[in-house]
N, C-alpha and C. Protein backbone atom coordinates (compact mmCIF):
# COMPACT_ATOMS: atom_id res chain seq x y z
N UNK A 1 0.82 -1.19 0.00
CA UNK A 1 0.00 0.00 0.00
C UNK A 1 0.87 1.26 0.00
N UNK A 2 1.59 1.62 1.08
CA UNK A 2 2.85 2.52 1.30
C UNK A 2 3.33 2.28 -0.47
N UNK A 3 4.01 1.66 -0.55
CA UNK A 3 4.80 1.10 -2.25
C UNK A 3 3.93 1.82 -3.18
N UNK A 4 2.56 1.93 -3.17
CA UNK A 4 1.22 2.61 -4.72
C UNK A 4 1.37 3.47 -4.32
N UNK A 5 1.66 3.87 -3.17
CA UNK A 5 1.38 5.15 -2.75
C UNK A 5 2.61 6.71 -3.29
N UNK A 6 3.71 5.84 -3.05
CA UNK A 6 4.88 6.32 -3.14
C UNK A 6 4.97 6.90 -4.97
N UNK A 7 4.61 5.15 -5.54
CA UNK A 7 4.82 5.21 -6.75
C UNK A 7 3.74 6.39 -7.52
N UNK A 8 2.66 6.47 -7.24
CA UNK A 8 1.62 7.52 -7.80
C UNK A 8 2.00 9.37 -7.09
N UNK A 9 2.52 9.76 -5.69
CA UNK A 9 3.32 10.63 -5.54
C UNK A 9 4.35 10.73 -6.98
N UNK A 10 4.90 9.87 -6.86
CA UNK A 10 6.14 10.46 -7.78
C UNK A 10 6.04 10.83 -9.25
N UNK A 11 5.19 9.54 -9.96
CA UNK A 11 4.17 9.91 -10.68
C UNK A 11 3.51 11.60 -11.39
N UNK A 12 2.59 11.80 -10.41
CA UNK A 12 2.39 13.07 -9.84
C UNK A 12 3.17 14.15 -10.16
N UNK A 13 4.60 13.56 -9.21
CA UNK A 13 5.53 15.06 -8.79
C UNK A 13 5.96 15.03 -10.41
N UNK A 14 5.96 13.90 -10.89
CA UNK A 14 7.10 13.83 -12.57
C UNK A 14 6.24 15.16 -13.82
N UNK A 15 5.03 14.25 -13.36
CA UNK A 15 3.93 14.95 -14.40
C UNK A 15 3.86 16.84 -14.40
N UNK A 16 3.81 16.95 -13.09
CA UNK A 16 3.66 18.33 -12.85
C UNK A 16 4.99 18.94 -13.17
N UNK A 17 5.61 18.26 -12.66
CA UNK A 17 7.55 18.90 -12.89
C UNK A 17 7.48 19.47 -14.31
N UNK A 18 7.19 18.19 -15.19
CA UNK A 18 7.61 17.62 -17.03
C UNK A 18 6.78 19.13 -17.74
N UNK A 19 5.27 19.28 -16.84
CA UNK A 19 4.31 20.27 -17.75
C UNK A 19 5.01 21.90 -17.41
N UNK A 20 6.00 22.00 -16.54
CA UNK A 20 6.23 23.50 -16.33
C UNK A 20 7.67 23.41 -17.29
N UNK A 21 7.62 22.12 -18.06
CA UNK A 21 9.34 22.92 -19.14
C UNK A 21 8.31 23.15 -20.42
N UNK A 22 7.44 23.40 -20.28
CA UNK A 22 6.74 23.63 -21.66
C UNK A 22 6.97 25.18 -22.23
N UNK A 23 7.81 25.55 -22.55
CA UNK A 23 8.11 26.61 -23.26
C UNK A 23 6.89 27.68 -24.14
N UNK A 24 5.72 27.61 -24.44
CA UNK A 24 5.32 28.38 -25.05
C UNK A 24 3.90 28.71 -24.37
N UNK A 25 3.62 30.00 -23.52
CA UNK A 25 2.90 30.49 -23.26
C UNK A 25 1.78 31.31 -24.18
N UNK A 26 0.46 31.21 -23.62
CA UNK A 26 -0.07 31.54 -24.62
C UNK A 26 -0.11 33.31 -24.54
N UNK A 27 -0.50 33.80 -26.07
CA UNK A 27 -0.41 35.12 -26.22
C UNK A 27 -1.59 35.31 -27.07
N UNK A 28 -2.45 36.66 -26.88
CA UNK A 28 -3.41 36.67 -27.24
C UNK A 28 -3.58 37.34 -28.39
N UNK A 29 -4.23 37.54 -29.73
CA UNK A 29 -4.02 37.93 -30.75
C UNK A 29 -4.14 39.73 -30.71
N UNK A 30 -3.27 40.45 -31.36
CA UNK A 30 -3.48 41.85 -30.84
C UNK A 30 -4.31 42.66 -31.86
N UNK A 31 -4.80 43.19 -32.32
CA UNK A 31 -5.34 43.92 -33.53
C UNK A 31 -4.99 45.63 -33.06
N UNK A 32 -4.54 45.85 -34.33
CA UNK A 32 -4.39 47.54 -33.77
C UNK A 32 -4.83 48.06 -34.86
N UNK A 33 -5.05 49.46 -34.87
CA UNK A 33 -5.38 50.89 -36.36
C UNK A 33 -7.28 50.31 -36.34
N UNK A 34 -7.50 50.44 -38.06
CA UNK A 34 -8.45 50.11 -38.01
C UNK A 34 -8.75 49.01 -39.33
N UNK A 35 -10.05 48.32 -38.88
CA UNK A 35 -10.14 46.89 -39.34
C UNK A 35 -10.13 47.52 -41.21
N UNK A 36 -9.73 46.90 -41.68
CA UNK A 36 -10.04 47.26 -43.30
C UNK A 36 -10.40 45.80 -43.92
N UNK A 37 -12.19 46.04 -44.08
CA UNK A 37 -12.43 44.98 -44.76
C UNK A 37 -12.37 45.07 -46.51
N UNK A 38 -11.65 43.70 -47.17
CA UNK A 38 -11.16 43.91 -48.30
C UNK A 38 -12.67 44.59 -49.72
N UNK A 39 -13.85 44.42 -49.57
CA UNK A 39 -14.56 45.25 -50.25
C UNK A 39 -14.43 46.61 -49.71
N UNK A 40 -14.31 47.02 -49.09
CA UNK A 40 -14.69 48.10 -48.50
C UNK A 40 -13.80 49.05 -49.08
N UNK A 41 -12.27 48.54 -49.06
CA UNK A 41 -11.06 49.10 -49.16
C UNK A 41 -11.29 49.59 -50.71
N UNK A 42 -11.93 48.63 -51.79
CA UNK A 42 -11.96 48.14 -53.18
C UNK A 42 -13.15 49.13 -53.52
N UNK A 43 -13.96 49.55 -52.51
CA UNK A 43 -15.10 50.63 -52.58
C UNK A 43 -14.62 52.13 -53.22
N UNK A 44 -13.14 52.27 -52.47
CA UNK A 44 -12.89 53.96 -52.46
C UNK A 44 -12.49 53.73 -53.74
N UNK A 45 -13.24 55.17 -54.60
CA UNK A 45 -12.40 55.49 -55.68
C UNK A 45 -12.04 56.83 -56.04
N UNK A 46 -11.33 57.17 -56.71
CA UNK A 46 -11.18 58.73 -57.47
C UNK A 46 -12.05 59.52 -57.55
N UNK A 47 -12.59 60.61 -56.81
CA UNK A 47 -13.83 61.19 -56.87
C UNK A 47 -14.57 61.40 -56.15
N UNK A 48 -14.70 60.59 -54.66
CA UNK A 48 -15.41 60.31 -53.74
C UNK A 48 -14.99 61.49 -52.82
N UNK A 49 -15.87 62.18 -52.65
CA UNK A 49 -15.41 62.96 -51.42
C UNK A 49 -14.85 62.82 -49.78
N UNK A 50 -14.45 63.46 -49.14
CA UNK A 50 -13.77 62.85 -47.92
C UNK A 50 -14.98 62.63 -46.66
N UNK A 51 -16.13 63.24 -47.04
CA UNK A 51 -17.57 62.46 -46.23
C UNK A 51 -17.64 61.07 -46.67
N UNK A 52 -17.70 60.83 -48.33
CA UNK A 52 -17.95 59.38 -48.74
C UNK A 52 -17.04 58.60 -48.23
N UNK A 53 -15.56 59.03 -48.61
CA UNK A 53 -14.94 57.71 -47.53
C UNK A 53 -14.96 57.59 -46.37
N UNK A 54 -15.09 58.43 -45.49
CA UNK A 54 -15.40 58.81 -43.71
C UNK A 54 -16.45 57.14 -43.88
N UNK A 55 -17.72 58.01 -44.82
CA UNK A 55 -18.83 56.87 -44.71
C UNK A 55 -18.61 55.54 -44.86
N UNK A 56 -17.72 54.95 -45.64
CA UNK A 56 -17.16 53.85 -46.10
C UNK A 56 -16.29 52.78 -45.28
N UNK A 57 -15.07 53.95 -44.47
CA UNK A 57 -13.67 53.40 -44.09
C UNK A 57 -13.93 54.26 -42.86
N UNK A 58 -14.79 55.08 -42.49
CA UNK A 58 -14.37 55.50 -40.85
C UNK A 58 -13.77 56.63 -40.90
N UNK A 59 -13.52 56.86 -39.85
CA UNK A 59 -12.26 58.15 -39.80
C UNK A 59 -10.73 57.27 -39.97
N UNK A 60 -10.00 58.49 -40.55
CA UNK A 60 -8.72 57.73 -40.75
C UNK A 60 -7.93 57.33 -39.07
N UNK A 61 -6.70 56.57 -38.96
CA UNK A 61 -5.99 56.50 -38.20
C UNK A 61 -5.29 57.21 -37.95
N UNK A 62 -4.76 58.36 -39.46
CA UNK A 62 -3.94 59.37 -38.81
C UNK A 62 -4.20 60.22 -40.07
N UNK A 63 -4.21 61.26 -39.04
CA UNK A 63 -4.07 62.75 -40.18
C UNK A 63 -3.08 63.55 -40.39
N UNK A 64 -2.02 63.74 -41.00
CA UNK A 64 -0.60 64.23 -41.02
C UNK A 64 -1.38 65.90 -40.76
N UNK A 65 -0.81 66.48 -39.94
CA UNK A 65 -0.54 67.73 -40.15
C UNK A 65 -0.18 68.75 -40.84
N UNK A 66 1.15 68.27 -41.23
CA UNK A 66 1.39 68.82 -42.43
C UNK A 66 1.00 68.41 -43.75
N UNK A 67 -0.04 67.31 -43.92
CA UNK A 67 -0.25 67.37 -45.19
C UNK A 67 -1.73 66.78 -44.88
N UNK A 68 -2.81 68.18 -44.84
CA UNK A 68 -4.32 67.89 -44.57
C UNK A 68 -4.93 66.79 -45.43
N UNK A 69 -4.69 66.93 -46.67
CA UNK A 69 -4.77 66.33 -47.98
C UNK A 69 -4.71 64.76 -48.20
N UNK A 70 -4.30 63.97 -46.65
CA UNK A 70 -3.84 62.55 -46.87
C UNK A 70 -4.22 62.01 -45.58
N UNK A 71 -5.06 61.00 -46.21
CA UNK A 71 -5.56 60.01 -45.05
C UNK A 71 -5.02 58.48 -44.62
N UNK A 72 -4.57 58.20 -44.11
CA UNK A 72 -4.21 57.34 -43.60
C UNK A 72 -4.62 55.79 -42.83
N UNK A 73 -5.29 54.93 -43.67
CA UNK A 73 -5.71 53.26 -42.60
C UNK A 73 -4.81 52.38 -42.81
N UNK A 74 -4.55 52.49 -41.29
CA UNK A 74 -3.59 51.81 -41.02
C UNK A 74 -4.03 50.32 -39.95
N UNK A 75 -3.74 49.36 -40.29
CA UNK A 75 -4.18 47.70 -39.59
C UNK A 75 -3.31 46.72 -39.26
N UNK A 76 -3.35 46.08 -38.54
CA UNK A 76 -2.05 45.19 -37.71
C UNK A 76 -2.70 44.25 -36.72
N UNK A 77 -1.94 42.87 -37.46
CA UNK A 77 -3.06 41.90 -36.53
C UNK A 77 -1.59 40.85 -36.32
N UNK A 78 -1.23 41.22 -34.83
CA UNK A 78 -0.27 40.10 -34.66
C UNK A 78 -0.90 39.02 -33.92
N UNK A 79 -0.52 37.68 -34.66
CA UNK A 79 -0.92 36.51 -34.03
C UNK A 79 -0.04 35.45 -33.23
N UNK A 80 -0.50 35.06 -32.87
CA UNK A 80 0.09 33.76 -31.84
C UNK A 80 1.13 33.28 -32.54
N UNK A 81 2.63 33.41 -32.45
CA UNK A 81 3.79 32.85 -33.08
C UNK A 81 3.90 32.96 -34.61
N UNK A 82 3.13 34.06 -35.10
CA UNK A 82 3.08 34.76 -36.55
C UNK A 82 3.46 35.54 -36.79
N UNK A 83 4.15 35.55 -38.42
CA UNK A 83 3.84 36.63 -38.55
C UNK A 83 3.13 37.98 -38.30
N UNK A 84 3.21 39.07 -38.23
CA UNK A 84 2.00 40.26 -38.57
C UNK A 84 1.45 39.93 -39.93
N UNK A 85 0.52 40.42 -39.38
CA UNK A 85 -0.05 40.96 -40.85
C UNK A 85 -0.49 42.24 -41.01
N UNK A 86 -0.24 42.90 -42.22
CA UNK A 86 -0.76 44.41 -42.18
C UNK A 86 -0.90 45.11 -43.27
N UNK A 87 -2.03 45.82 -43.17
CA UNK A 87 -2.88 46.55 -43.86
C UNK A 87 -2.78 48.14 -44.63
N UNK A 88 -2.73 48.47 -44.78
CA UNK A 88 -2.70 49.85 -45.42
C UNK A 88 -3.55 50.73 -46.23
N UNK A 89 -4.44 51.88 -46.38
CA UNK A 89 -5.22 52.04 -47.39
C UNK A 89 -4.67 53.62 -47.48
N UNK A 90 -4.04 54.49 -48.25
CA UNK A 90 -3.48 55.53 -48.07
C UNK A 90 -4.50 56.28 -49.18
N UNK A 91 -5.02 57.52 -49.05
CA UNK A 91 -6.06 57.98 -49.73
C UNK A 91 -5.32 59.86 -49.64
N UNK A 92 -5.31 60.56 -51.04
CA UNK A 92 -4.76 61.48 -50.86
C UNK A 92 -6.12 62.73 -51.77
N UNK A 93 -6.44 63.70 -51.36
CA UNK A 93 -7.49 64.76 -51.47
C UNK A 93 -6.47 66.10 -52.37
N UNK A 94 -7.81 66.32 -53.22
CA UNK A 94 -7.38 67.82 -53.75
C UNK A 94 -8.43 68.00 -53.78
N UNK A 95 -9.05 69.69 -52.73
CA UNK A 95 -9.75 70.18 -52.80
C UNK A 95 -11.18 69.18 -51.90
N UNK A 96 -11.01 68.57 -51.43
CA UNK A 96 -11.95 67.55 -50.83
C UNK A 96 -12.20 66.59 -51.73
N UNK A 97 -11.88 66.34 -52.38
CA UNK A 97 -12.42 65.03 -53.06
C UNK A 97 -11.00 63.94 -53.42
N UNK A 98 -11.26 62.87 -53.60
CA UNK A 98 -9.65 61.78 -53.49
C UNK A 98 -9.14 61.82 -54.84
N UNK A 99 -8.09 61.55 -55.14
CA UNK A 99 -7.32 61.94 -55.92
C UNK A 99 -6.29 60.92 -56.63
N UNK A 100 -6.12 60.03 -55.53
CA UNK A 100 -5.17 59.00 -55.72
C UNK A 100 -5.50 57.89 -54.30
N UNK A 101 -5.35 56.83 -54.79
CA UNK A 101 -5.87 55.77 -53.25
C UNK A 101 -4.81 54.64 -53.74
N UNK A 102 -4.34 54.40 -52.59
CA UNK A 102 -3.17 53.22 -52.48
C UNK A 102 -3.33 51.95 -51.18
N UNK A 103 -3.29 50.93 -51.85
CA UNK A 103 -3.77 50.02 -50.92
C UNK A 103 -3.12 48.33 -50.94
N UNK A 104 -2.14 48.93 -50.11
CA UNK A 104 -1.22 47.63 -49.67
C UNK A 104 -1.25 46.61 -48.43
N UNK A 105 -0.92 45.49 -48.58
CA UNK A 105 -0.98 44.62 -47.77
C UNK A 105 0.04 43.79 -47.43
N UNK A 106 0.47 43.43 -46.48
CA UNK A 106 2.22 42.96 -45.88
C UNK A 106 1.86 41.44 -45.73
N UNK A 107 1.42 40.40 -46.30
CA UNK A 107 0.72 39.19 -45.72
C UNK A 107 1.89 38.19 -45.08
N UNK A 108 1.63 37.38 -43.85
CA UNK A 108 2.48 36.45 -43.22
C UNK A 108 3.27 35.39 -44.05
């Protein structure tokens, strides 16, 4: 009895020991900027005023200062032992309306 007893302790102590060399903790997926779904992105075109894309794509992520004229979506989705992945939709205005739209993607 003492002897099962011993043997299932150790057992035990091995199992628990063996599960803390496990090297990879989990990490949770991060998303940052803003989501750019791929119609949506494929929506903006030449012409559209900067209400229509607001309406479309949101407010941008960033508005340069020095250059009122250029909008900025920017997206970033790091995953669990991945690559990033990331997004881009760069949209540039003359006079309020878009002018030129650029839309790149960094894939894993």
């Amino acid at each position: 009895m003492k002897q099962t007893m011993t043997r299932i302790s150790l057992i035990a102590a091995m199992i628990f020991g063996l599960s803390a060399c496990v090297n990879i903790p989990y990490r949770a997926p991060i998303q940052q900027g803003n989501v750019i779904e791929e119609g949506r992105a494929k929506a903006i075109q030449q012409g559209m005023s900067k209400t229509e894309v607001a309406n479309i794509l949101g407010t941008p992520m960033l508005e340069d200062l020095f250059h009122k004229d250029r909008w900025d979506y920017i997206y970033r989705l790091d995953k669990h032992y991945q690559a990033a992945q990331q997004e881009r939709v760069t949209i540039w205005f003359t006079n309020n309306i878009a002018t030129k739209v650029e839309h790149s993607t960094v894939a894993p």
